[in-house]
Protein backbone atom coordinates (compact mmCIF):
# COMPACT_ATOMS: atom_id res chain seq x y z
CA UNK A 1 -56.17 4.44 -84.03
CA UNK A 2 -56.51 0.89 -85.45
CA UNK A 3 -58.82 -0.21 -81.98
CA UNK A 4 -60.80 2.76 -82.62
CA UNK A 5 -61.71 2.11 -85.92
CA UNK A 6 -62.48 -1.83 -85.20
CA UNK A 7 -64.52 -0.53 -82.23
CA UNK A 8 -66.47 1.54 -84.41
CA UNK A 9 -66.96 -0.82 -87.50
CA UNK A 10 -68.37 -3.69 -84.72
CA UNK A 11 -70.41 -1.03 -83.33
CA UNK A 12 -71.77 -0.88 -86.94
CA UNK A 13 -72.46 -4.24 -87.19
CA UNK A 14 -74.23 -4.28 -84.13
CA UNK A 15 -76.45 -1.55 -84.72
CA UNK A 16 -79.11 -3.34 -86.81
CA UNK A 17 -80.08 -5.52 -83.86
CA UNK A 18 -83.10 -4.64 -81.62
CA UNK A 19 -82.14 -1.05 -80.12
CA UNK A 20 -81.90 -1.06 -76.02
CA UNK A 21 -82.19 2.43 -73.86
CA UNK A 22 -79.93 4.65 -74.06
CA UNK A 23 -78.40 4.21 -71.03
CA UNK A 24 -77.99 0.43 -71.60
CA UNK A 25 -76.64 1.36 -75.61
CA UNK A 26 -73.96 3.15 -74.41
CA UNK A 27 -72.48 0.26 -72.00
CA UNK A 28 -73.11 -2.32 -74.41
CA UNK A 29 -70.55 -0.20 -77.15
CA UNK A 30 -68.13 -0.16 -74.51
CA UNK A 31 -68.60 -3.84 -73.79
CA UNK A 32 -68.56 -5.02 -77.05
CA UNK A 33 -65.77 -2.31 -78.14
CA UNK A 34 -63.14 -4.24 -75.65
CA UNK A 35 -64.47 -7.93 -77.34
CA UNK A 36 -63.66 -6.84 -80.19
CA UNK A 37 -60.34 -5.89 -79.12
CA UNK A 38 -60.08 -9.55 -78.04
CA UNK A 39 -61.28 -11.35 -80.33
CA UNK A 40 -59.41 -14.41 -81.01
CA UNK A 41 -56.77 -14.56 -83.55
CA UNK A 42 -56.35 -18.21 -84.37
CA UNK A 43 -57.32 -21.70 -82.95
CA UNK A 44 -53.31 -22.16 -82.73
CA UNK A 45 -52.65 -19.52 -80.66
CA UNK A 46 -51.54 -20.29 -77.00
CA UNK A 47 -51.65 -17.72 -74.89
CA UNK A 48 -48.72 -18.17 -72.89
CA UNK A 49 -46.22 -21.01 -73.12
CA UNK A 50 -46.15 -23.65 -70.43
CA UNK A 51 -42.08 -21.59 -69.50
CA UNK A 52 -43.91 -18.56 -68.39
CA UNK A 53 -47.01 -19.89 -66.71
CA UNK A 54 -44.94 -22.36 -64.43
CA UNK A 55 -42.21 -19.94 -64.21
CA UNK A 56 -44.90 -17.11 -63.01
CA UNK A 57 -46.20 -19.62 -60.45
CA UNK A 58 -43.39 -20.92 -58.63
CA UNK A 59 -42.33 -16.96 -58.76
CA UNK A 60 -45.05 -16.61 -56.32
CA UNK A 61 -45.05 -19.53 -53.90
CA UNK A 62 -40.86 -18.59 -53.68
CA UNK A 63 -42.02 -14.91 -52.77
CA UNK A 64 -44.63 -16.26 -50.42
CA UNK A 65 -42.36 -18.23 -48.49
CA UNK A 66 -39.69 -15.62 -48.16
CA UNK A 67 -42.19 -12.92 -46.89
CA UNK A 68 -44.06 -16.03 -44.87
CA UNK A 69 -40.35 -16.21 -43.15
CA UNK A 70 -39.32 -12.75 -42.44
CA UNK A 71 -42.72 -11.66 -41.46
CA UNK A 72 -42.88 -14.71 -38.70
CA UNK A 73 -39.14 -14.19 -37.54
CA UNK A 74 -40.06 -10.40 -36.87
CA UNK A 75 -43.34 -11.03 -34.84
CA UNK A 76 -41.87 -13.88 -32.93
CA UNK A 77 -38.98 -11.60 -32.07
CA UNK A 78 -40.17 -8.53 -31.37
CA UNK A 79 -44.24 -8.82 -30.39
CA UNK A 80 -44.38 -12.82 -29.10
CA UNK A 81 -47.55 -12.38 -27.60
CA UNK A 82 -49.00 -10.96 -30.29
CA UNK A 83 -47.60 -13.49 -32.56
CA UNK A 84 -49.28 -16.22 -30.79
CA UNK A 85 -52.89 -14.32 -31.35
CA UNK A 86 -51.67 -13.71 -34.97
CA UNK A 87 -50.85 -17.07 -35.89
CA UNK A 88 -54.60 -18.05 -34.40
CA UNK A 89 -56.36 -15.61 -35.99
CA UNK A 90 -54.54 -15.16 -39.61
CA UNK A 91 -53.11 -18.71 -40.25
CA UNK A 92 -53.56 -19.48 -43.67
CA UNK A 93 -53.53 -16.27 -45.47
CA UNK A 94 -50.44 -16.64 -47.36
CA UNK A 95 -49.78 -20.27 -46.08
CA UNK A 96 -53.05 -20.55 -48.70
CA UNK A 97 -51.32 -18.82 -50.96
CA UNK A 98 -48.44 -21.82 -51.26
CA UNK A 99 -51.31 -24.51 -50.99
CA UNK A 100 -53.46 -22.73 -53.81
CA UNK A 101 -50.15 -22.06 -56.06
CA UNK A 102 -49.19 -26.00 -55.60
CA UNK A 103 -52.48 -27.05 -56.69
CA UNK A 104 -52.25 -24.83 -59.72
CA UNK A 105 -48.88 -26.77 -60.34
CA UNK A 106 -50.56 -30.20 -60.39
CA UNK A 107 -53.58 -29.11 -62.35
CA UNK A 108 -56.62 -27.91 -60.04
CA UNK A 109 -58.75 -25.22 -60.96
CA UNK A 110 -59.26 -22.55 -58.41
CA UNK A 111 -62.25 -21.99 -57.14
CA UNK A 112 -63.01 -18.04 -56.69
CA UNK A 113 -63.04 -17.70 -53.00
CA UNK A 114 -59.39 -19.17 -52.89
CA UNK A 115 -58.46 -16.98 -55.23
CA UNK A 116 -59.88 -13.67 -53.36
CA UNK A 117 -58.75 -14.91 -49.66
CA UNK A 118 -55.18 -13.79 -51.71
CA UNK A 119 -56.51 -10.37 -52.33
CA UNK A 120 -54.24 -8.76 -49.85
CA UNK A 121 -51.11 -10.34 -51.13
CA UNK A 122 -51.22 -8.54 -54.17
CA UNK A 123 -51.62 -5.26 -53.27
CA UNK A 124 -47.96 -4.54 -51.73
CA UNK A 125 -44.23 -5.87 -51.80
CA UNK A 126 -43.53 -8.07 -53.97
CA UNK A 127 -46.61 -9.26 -56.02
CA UNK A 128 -48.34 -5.37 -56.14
CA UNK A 129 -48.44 -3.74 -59.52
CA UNK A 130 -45.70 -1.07 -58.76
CA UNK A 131 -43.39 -4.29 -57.17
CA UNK A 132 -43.48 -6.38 -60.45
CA UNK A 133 -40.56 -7.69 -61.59
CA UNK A 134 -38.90 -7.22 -65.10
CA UNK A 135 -38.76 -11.01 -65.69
CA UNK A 136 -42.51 -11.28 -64.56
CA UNK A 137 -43.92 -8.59 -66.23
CA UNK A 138 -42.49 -9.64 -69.84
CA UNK A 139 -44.03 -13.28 -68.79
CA UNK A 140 -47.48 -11.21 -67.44
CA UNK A 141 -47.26 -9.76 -70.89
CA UNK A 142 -47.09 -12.73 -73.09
CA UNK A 143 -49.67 -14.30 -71.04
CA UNK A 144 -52.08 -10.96 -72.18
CA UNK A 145 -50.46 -10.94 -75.80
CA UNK A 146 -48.54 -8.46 -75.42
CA UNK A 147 -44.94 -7.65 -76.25
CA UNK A 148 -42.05 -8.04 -74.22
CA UNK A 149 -39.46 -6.37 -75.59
CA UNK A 150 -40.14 -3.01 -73.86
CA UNK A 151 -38.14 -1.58 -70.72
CA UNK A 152 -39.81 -2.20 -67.63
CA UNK A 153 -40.88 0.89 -66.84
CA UNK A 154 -42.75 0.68 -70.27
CA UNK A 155 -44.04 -2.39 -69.34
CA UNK A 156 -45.09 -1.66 -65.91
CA UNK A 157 -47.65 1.30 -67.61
CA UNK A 158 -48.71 -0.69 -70.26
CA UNK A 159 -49.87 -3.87 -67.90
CA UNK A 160 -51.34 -1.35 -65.50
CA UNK A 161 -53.30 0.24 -68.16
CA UNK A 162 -54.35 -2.62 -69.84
CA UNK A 163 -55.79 -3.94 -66.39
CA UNK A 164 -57.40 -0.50 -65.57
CA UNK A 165 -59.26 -0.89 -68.98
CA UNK A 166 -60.02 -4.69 -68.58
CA UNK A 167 -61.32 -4.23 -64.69
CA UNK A 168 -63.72 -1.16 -66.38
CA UNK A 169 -65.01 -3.22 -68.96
CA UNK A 170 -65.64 -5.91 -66.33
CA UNK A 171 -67.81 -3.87 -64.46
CA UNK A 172 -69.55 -2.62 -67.48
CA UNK A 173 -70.38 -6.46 -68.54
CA UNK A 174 -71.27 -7.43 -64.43
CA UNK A 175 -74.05 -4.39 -64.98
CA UNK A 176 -75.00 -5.29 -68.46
CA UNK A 177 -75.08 -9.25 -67.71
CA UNK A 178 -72.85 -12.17 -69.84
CA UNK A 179 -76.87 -13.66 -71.19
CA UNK A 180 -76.86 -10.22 -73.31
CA UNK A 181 -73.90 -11.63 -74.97
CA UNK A 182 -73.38 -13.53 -78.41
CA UNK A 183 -71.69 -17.30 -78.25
CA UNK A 184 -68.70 -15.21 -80.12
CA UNK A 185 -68.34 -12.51 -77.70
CA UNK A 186 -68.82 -14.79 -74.71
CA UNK A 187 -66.23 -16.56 -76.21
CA UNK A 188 -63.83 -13.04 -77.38
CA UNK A 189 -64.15 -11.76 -73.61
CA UNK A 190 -62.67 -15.22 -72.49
CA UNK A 191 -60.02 -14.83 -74.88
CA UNK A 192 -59.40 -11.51 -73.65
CA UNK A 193 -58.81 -12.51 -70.21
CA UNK A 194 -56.60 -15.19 -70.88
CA UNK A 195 -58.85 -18.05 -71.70
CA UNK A 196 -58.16 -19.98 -74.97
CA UNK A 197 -61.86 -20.08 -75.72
CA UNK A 198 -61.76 -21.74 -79.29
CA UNK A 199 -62.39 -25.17 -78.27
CA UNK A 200 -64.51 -24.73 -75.45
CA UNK A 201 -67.79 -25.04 -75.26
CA UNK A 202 -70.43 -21.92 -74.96
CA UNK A 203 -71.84 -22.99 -71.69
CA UNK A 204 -68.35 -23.87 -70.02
CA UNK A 205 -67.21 -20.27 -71.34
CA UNK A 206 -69.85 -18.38 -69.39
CA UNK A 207 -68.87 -20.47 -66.25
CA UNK A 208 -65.69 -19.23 -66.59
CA UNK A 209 -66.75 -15.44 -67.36
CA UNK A 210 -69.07 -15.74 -64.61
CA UNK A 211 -65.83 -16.67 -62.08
CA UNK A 212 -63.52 -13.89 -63.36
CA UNK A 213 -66.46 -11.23 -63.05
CA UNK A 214 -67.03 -12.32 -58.99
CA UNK A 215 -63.32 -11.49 -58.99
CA UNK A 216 -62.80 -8.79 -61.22
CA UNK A 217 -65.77 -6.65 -59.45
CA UNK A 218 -64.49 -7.36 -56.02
CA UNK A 219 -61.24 -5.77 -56.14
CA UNK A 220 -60.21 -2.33 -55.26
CA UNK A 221 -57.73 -0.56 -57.87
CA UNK A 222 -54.75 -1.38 -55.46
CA UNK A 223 -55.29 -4.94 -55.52
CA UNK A 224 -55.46 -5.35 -59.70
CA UNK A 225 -52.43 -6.73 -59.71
CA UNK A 226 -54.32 -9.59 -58.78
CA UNK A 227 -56.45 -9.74 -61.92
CA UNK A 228 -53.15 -9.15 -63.69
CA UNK A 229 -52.07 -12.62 -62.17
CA UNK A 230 -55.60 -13.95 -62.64
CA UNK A 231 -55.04 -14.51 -65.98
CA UNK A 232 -52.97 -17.13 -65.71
CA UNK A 233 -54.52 -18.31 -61.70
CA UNK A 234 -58.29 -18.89 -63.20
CA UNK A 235 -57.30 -20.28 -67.02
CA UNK A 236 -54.65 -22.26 -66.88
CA UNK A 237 -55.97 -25.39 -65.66
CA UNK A 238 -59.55 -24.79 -66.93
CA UNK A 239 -61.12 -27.82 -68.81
CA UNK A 240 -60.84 -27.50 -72.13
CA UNK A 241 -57.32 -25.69 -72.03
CA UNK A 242 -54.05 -27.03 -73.43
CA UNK A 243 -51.10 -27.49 -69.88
């Protein structure tokens, strides 16, 4: 395969630098192996066109209010004492949700505890990987440069995958650490995760791959729909990036 061979020819390049363990060798190939994947493609490149990222948010705050509705309407009804302890104990879980999606609308950056108090949200009806609409997974998939023009079933595997491999490498870099990483692959593993990295600087790009990592390593596999969404949640309004 074409990654395989790019893979390999970086890991090439690579190998005349000083040589780590063993154990830390093999983590750094598979590191590097999904930069290179990502490396960027062109400083004219935008990831995702301003359609599809407001289009994805608003997708989610009118989702959020319909489950926010039902969900109320059936405790109220059916459990009212309950309810009241409920509404106590769990108000702003996805009431946050709406707030954090509106500030994303008028340009706020997240900050990553907002974006992980949503964790739950994500990991059933109707934002959890196997709940995806067709409309929002072609718009997931330009986001992640990837093709549309699949069925939605096809779709549906390839996102999942691609997060699967993505969360992995994640891990692999949390262990490894972002300071073992060249200003061009800091920059190639923002561009990976949905950060248009060419005209931002070094230091603000390892801010930013510090965030998604806190994320990234805190999620379970059911909730990776999450860091699906993520890439648009965490770059879109990040300084530096076009809106």
């Amino acid at each position: 395969m074409a990654l395989s061979r790019v893979c390999w020819a970086r890991a090439a390049l690579w190998g005349s630098a000083v040589t780590p363990g063993p154990h830390v060798t093999r983590k750094l190939q598979l590191v590097r192996c999904g930069l290179a994947w990502g490396a960027p493609r062109s400083s004219k490149l935008h990831l995702s066109p301003k359609a599809d990222v407001k289009s994805l948010i608003s997708y989610v705050v009118a989702k959020t209010k319909v489950i926010n509705g039902k969900y109320h309407r059936f405790l109220g009804r059916h459990f009212p004492r309950f309810y009241v302890m409920y509404t106590i104990f769990m108000k702003g879980l996805r009431g946050h949700m709406t707030e954090l999606c509106t500030k994303i609308q008028h340009g706020t950056h997240p900050a990553v505890h907002d974006i992980l108090a949503l964790r739950e949200c994500f990991s059933n009806h109707p934002l959890g990987m196997k709940q995806l609409r067709a409309l929002q997974m072609k718009a997931l998939s330009r986001a992640m440069l990837l093709t549309p023009y699949l069925p939605s079933f096809l779709l549906r595997h390839r996102l999942k995958t691609h997060t699967i491999v993505i969360h992995q490498l994640d891990r692999a870099l949390a262990k490894l650490g972002i300071g073992q990483l060249t200003p061009q692959e800091v920059k190639s593993a923002c561009y990976l995760r949905g950060l248009n990295s060419t005209h931002i600087a070094e230091e603000r790009c390892r801010a930013w791959l510090g965030e998604w990592l806190q994320i990234s390593c805190s999620l379970k596999e059911a909730e990776l729909s999450l860091l699906l969404h993520n890439v648009v949640l965490l770059s879109v309004n990040y300084t530096g990036t076009g809106r």
